[in-house]
PDB file of N, CA and C in Angstrom:
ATOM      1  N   UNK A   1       0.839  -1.176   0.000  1.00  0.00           N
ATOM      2  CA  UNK A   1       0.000   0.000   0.000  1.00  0.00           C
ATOM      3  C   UNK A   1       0.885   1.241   0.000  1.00  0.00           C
ATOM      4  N   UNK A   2       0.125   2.293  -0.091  1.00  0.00           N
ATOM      5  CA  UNK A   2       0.925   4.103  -0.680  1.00  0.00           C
ATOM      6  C   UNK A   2       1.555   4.253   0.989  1.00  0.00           C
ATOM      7  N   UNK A   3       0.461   3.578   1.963  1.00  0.00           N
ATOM      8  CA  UNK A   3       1.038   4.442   3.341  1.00  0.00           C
ATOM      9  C   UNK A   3       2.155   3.361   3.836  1.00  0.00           C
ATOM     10  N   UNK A   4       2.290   2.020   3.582  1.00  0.00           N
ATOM     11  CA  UNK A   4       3.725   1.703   4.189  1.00  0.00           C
ATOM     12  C   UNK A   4       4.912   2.314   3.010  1.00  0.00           C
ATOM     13  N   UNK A   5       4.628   2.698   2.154  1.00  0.00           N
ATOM     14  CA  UNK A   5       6.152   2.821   1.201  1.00  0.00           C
ATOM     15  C   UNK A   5       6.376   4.554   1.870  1.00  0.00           C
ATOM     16  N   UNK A   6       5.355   5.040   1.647  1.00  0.00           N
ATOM     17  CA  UNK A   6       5.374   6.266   2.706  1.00  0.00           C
ATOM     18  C   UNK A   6       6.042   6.596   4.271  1.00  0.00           C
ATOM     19  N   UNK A   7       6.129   5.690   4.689  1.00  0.00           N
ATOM     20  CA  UNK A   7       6.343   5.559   6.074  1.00  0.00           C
ATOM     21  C   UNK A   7       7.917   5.243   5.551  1.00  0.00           C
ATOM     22  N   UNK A   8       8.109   3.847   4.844  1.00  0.00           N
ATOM     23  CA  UNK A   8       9.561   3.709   4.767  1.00  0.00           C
ATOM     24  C   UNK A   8       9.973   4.723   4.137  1.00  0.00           C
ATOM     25  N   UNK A   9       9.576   5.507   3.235  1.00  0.00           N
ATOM     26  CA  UNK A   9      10.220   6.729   2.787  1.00  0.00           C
ATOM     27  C   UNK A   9      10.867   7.683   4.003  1.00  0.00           C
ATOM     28  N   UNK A  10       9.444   7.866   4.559  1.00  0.00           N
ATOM     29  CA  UNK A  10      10.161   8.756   6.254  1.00  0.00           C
ATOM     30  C   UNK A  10      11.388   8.464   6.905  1.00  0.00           C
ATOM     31  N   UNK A  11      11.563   7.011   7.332  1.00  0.00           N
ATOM     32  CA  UNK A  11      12.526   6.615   8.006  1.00  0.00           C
ATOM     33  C   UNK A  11      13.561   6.948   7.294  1.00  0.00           C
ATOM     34  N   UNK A  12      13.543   6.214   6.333  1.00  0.00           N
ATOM     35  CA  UNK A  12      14.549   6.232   4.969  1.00  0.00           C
ATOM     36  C   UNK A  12      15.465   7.684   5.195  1.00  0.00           C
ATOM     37  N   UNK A  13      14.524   8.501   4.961  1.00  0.00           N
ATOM     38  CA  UNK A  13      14.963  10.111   4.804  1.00  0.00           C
ATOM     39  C   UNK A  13      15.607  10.754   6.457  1.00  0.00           C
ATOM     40  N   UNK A  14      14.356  10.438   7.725  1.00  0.00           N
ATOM     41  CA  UNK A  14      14.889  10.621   8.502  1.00  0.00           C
ATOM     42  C   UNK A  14      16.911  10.172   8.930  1.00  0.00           C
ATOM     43  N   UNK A  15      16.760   8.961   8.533  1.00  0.00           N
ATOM     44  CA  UNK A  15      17.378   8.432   9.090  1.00  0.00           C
ATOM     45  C   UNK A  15      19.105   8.829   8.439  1.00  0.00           C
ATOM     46  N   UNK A  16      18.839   9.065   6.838  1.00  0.00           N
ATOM     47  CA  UNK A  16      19.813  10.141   6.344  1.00  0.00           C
ATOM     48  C   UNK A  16      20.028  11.079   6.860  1.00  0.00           C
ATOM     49  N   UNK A  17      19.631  12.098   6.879  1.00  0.00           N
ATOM     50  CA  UNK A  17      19.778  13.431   7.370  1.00  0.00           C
ATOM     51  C   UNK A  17      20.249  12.707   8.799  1.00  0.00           C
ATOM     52  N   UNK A  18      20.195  12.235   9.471  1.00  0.00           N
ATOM     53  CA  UNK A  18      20.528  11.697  10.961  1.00  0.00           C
ATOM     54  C   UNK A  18      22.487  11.175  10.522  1.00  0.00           C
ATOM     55  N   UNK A  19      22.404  10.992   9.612  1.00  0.00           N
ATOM     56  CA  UNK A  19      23.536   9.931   9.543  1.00  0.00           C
ATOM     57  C   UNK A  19      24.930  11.373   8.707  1.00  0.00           C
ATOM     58  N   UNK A  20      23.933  12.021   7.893  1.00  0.00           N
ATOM     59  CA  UNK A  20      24.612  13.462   7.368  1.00  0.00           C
ATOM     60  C   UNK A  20      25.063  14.588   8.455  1.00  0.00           C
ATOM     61  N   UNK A  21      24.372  14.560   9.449  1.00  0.00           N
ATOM     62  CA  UNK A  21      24.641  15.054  10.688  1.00  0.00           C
ATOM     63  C   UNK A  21      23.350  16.737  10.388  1.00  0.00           C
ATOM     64  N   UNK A  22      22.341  16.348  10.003  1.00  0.00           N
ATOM     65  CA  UNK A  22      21.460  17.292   9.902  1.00  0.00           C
ATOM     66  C   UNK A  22      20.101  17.036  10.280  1.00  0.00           C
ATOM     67  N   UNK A  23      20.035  16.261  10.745  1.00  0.00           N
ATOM     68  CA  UNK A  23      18.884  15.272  11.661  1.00  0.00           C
ATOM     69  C   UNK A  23      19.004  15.524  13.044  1.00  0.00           C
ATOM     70  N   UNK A  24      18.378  14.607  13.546  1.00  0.00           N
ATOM     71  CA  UNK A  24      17.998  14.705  15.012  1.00  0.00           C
ATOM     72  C   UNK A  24      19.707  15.265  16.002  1.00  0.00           C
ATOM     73  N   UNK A  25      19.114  15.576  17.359  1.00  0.00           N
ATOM     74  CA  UNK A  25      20.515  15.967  18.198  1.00  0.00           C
ATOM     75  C   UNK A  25      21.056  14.536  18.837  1.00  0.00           C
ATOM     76  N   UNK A  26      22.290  14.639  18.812  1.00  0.00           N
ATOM     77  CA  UNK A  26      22.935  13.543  19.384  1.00  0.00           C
ATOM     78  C   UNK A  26      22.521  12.680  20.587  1.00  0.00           C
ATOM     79  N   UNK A  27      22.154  13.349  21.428  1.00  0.00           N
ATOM     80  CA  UNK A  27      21.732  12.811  22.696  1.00  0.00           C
ATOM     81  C   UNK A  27      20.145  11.346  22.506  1.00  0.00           C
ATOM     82  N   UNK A  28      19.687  12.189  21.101  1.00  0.00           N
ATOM     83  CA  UNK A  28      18.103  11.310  20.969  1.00  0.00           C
ATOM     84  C   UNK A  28      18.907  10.173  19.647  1.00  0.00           C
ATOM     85  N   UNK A  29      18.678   8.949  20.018  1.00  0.00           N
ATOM     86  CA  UNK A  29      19.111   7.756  19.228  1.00  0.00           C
ATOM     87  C   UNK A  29      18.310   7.799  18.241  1.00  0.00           C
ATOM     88  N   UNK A  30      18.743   7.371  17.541  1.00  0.00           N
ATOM     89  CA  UNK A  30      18.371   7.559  15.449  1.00  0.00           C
ATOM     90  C   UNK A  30      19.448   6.637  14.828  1.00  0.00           C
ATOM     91  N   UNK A  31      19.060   5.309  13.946  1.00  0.00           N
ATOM     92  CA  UNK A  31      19.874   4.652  13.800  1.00  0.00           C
ATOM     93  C   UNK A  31      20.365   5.152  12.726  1.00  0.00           C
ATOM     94  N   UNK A  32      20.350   6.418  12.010  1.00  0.00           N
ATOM     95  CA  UNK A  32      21.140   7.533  11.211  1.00  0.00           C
ATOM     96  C   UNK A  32      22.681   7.688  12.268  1.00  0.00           C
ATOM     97  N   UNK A  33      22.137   8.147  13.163  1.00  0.00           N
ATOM     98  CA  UNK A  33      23.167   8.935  14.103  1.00  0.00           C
ATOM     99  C   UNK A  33      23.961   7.349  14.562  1.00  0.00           C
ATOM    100  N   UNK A  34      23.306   6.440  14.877  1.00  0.00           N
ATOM    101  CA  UNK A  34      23.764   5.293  15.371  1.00  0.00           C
ATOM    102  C   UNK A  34      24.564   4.379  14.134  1.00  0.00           C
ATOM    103  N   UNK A  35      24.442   4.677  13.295  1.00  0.00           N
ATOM    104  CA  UNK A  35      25.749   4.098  11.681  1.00  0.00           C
ATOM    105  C   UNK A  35      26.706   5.207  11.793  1.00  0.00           C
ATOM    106  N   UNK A  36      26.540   7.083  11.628  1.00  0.00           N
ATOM    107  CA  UNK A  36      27.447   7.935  11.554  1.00  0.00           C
ATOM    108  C   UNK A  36      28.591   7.497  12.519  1.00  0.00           C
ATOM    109  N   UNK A  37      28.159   7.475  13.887  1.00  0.00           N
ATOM    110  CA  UNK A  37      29.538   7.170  15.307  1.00  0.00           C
ATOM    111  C   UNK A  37      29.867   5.993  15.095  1.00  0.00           C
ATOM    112  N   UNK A  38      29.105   5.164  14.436  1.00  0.00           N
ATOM    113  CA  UNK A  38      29.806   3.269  14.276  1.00  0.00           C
ATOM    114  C   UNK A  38      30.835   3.391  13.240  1.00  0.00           C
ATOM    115  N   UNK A  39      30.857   4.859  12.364  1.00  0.00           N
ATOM    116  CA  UNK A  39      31.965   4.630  11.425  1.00  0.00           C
ATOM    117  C   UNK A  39      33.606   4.430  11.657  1.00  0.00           C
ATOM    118  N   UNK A  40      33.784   5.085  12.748  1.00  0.00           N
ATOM    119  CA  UNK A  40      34.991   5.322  12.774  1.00  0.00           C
ATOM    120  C   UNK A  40      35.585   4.038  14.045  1.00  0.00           C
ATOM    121  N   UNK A  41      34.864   2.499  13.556  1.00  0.00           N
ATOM    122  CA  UNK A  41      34.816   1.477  14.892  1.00  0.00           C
ATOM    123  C   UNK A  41      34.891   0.817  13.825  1.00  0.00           C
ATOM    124  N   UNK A  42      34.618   0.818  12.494  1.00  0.00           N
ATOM    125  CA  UNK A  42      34.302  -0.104  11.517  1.00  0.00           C
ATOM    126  C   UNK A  42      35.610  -1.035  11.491  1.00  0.00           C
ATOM    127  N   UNK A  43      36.900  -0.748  11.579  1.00  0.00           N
ATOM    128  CA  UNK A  43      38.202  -1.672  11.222  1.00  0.00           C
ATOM    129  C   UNK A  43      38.342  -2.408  12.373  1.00  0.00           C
ATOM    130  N   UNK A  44      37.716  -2.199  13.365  1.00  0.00           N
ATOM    131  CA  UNK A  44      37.947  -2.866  14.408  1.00  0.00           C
ATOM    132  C   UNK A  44      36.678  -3.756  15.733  1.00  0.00           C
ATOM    133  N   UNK A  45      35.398  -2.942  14.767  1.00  0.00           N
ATOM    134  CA  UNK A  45      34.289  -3.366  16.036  1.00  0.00           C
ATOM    135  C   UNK A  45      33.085  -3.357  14.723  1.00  0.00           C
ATOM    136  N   UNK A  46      32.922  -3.928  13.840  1.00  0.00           N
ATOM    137  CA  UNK A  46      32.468  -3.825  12.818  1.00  0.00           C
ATOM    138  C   UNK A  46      30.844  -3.521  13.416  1.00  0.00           C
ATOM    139  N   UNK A  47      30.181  -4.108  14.486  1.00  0.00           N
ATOM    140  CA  UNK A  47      29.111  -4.713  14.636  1.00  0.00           C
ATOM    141  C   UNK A  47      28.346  -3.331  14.998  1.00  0.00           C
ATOM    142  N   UNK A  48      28.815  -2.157  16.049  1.00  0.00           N
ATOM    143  CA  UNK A  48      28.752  -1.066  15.965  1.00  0.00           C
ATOM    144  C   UNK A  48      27.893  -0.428  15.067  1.00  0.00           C
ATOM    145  N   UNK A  49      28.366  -0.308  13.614  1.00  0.00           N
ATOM    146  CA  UNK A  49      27.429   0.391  12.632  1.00  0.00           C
ATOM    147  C   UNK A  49      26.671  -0.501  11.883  1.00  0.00           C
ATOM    148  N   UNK A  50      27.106  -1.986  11.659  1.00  0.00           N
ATOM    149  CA  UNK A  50      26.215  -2.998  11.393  1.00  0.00           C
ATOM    150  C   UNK A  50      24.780  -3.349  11.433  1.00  0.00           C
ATOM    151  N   UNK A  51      25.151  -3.361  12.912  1.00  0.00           N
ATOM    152  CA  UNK A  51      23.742  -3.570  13.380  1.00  0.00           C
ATOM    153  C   UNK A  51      22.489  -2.638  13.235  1.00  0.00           C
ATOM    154  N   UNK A  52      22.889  -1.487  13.956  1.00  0.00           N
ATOM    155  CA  UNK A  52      21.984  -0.837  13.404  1.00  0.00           C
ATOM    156  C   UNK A  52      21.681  -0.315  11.628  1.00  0.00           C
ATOM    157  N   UNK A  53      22.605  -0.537  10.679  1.00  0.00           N
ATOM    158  CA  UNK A  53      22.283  -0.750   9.758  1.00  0.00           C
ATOM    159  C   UNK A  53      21.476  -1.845   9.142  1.00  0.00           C
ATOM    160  N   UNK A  54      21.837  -2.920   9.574  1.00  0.00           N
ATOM    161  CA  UNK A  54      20.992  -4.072   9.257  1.00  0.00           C
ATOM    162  C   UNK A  54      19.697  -4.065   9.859  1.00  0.00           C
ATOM    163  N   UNK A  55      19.086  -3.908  11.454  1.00  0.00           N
ATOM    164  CA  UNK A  55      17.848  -3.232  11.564  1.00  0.00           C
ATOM    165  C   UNK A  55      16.864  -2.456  10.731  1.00  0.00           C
ATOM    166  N   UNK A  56      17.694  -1.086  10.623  1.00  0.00           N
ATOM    167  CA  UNK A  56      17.086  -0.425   9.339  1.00  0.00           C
ATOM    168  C   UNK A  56      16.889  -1.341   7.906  1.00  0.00           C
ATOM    169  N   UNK A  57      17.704  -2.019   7.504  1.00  0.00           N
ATOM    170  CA  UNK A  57      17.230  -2.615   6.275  1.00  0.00           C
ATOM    171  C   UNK A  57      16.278  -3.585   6.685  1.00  0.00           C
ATOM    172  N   UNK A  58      16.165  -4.427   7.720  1.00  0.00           N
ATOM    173  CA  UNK A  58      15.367  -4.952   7.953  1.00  0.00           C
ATOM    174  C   UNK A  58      13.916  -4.808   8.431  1.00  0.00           C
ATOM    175  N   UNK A  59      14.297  -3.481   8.635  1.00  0.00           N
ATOM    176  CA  UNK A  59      12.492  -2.482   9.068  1.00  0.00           C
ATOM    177  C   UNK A  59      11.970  -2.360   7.463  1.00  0.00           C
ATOM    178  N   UNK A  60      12.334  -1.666   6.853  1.00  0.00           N
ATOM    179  CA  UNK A  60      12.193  -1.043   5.328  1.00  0.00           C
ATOM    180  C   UNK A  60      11.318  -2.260   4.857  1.00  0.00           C
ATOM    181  N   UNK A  61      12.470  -3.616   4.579  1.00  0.00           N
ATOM    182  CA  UNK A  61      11.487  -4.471   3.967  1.00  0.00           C
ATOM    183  C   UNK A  61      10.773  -5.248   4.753  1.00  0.00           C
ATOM    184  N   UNK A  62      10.465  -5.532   5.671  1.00  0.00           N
ATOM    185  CA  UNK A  62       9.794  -5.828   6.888  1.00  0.00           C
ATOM    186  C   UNK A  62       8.168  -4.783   6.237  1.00  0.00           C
ATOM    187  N   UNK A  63       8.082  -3.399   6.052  1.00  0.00           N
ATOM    188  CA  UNK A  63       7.393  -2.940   5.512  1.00  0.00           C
ATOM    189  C   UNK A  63       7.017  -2.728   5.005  1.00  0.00           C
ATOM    190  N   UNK A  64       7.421  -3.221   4.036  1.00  0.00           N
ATOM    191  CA  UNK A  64       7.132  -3.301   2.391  1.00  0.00           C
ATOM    192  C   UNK A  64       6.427  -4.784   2.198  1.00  0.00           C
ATOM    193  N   UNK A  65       7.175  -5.530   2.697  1.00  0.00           N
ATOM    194  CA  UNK A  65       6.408  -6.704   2.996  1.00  0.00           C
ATOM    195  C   UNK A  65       4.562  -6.994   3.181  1.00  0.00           C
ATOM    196  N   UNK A  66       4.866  -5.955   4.317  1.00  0.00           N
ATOM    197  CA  UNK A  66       2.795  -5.688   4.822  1.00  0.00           C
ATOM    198  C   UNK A  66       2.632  -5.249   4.037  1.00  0.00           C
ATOM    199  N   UNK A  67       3.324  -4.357   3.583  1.00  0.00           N
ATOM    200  CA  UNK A  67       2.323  -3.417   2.363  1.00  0.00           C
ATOM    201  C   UNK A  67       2.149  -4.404   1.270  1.00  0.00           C
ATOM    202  N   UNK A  68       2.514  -5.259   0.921  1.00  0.00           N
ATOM    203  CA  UNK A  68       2.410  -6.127  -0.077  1.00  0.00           C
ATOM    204  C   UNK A  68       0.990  -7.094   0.240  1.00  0.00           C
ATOM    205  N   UNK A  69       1.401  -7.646   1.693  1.00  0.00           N
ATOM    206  CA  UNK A  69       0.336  -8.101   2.126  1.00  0.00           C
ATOM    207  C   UNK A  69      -1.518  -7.508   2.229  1.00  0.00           C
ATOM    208  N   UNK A  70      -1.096  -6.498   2.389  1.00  0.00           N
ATOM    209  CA  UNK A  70      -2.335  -5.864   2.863  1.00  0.00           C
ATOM    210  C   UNK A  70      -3.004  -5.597   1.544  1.00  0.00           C
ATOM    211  N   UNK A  71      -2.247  -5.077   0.544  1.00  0.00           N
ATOM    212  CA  UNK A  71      -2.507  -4.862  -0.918  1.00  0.00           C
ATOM    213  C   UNK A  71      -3.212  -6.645  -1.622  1.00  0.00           C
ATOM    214  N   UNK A  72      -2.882  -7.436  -1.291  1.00  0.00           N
ATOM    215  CA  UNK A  72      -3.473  -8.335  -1.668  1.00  0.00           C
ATOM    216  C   UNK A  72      -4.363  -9.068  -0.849  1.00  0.00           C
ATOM    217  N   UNK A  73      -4.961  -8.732   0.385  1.00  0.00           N
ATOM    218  CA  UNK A  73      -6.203  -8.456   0.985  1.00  0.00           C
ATOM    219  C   UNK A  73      -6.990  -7.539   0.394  1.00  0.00           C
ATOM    220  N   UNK A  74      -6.368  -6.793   0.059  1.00  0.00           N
ATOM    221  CA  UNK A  74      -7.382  -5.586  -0.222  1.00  0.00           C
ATOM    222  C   UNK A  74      -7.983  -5.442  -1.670  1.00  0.00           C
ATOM    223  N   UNK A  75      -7.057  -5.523  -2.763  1.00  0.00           N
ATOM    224  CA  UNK A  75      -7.281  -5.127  -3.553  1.00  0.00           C
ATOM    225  C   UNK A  75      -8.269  -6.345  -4.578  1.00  0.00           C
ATOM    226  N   UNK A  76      -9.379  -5.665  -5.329  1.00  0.00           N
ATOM    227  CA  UNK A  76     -10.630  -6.594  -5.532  1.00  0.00           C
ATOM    228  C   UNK A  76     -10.056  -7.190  -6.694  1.00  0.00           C
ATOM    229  N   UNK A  77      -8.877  -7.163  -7.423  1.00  0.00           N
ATOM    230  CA  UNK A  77      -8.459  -7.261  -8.930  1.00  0.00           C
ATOM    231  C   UNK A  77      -7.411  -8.525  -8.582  1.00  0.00           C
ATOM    232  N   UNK A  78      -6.858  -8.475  -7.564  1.00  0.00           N
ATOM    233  CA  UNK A  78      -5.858  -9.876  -7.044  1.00  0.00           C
ATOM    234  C   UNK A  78      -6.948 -11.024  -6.477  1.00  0.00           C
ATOM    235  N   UNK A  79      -7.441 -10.527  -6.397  1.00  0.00           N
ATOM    236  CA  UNK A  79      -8.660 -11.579  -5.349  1.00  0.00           C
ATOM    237  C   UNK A  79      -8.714 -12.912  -6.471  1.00  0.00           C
ATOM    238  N   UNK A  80      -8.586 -14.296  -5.489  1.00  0.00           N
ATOM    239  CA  UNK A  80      -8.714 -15.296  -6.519  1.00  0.00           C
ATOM    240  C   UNK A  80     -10.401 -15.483  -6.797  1.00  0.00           C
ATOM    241  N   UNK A  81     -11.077 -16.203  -7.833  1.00  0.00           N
ATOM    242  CA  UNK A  81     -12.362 -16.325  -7.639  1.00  0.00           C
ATOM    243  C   UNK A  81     -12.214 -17.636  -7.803  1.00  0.00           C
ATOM    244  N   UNK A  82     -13.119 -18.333  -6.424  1.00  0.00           N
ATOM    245  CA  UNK A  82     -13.421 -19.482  -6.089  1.00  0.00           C
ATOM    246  C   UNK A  82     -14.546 -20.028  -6.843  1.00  0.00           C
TER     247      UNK A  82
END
């Protein structure tokens, strides 16, 4: 559906500007801000910016997912006829 690709758009964007250093303030966690400080750990603590990178990718399509789902609940043109 329009409102989960919407939503991942938000994060998506939030979470740039977080990681560009034009997003949220340091003190409030944003896994933007939480990849930017994991960078400079990367040669040695890889998991640091990892993780919360991999979260984020895993939210995105995690959401896209429902939206897929819900779109084929919903929509009268996918519907099988029994």
């Amino acid at each position: 559906m329009q409102a989960t690709i919407r939503v991942s758009y938000a994060i998506l964007v939030s979470s740039g500007l977080s990681f560009l250093g034009i997003g949220v303030a340091p003190p409030t966690p944003d896994w933007g801000l939480m990849i930017a400080e994991g960078r400079s750990f990367v040669s040695f603590a890889p998991w640091i910016a990892g993780v919360p990178g991999a979260a984020l990718a895993i939210l995105l399509i995690a959401l896209s997912v429902v939206g897929d789902g819900v779109r084929e609940q919903v929509d009268p043109k996918l519907k099988k006829e029994s």
